[in-house]
N, C-alpha and C. Protein backbone atom coordinates (compact mmCIF):
# COMPACT_ATOMS: atom_id res chain seq x y z
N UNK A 1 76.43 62.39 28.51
CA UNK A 1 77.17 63.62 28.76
C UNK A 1 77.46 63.73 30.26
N UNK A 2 78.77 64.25 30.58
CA UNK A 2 79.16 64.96 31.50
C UNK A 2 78.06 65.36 32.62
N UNK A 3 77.95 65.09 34.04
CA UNK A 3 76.64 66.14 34.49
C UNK A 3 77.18 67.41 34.93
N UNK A 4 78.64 67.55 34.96
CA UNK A 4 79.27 68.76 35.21
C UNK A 4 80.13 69.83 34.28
N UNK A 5 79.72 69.64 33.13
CA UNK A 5 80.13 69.96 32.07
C UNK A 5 79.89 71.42 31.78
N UNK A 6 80.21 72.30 31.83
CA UNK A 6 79.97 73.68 31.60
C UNK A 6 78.71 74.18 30.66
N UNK A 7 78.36 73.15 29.78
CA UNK A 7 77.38 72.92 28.63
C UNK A 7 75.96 72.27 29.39
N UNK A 8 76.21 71.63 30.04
CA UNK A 8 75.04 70.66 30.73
C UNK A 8 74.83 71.93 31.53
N UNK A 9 75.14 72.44 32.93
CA UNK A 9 74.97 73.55 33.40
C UNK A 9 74.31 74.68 33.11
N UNK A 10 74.90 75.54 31.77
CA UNK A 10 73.94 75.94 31.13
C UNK A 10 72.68 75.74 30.02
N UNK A 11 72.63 74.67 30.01
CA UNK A 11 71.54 73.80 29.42
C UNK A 11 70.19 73.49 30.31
N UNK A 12 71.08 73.83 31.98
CA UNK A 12 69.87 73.22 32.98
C UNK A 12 69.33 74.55 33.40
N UNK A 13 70.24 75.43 33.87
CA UNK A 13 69.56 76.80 34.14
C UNK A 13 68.58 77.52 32.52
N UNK A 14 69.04 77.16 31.35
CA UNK A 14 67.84 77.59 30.93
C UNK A 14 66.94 76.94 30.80
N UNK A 15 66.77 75.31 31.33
CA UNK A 15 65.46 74.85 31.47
C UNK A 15 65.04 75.32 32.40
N UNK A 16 65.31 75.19 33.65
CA UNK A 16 64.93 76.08 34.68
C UNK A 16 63.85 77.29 34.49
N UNK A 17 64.94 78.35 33.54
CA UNK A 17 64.53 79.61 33.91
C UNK A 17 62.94 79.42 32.79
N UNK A 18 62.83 78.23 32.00
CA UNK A 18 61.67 78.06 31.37
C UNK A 18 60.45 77.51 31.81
N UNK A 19 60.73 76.47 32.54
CA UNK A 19 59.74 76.09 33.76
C UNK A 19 59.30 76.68 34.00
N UNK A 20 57.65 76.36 34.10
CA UNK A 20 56.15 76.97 34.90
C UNK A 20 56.90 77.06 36.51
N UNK A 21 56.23 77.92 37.34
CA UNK A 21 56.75 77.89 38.74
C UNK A 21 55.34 77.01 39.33
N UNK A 22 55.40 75.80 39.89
CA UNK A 22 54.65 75.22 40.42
C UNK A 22 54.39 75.15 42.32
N UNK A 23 53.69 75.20 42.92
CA UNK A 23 53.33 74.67 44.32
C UNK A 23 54.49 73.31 44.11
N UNK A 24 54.71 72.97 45.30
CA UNK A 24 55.88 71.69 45.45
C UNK A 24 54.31 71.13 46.32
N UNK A 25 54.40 69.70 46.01
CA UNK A 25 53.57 68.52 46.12
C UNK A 25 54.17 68.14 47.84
N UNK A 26 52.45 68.31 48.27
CA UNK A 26 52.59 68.34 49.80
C UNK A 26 52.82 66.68 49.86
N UNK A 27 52.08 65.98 49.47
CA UNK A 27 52.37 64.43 49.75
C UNK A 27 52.30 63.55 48.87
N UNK A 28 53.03 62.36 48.83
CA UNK A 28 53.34 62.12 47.85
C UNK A 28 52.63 61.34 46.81
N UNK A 29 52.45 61.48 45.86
CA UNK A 29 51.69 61.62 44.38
C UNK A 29 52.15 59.95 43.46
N UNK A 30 51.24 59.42 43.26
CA UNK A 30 51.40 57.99 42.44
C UNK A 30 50.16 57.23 42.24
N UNK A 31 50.45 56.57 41.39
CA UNK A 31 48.84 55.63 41.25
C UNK A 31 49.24 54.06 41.05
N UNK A 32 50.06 53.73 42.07
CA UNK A 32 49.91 52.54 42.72
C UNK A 32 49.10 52.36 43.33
N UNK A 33 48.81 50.36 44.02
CA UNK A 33 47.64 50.85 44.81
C UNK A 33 47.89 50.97 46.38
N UNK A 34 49.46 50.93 46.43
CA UNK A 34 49.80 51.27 48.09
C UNK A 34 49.81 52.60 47.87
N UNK A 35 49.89 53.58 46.74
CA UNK A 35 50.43 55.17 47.00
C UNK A 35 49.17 55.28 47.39
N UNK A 36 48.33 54.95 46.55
CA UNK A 36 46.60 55.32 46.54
C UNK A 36 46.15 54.82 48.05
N UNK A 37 46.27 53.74 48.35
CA UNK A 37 45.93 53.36 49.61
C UNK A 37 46.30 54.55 50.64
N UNK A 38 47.52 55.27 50.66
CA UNK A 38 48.27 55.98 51.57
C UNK A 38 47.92 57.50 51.35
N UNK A 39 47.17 57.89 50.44
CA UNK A 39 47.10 59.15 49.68
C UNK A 39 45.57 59.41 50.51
N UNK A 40 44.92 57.95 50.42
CA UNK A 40 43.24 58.20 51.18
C UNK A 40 43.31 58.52 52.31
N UNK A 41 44.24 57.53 52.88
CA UNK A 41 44.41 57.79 54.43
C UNK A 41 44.93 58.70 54.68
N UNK A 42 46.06 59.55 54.31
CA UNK A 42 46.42 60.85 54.67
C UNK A 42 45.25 61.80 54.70
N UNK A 43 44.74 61.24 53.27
CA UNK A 43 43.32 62.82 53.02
C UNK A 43 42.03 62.66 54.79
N UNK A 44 41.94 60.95 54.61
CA UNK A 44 41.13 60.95 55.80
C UNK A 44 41.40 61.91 57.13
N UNK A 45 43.09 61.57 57.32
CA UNK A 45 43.65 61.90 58.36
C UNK A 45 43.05 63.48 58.42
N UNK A 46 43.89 64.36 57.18
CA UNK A 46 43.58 65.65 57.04
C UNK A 46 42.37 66.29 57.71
N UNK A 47 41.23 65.15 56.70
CA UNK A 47 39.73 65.74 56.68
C UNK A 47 39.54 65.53 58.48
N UNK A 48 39.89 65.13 59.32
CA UNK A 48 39.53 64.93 60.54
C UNK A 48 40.43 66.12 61.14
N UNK A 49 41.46 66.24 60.95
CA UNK A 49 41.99 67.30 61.64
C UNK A 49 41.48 68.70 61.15
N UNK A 50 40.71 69.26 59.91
CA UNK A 50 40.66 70.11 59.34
C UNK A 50 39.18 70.26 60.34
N UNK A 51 38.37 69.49 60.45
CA UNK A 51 36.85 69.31 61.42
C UNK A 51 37.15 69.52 62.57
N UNK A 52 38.15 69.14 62.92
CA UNK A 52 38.58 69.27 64.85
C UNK A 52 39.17 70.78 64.90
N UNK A 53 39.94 71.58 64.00
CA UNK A 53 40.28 72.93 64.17
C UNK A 53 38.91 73.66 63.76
N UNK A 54 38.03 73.38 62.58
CA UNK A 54 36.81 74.38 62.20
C UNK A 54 35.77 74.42 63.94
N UNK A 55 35.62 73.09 64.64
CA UNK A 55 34.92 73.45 65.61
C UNK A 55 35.37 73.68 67.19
């Protein structure tokens, strides 16, 4: 189908308006093992900056 189709359009706004409202995903999310590799190290990164502002 059409993606501009007057039908598709309103087909997407009422998925939309059915959708849970979620938080948008701070970084990015996968279970590869480079995402995973990159997901630790960000958290590491985090957890060090989150220790350097608490003290």
């Amino acid at each position: 189908m059409n993606k501009r189709t007057h039908r598709h359009v309103e087909t997407l706004k009422k998925k939309r308006r059915r959708a849970i409202p979620r938080a948008k995903v701070t970084r990015i999310q996968g279970n590869t093992a480079g995402v995973r590799r990159r997901l630790k190290k960000q958290a590491g990164v985090a957890r060090v900056a989150k220790a350097a502002a608490d003290t």
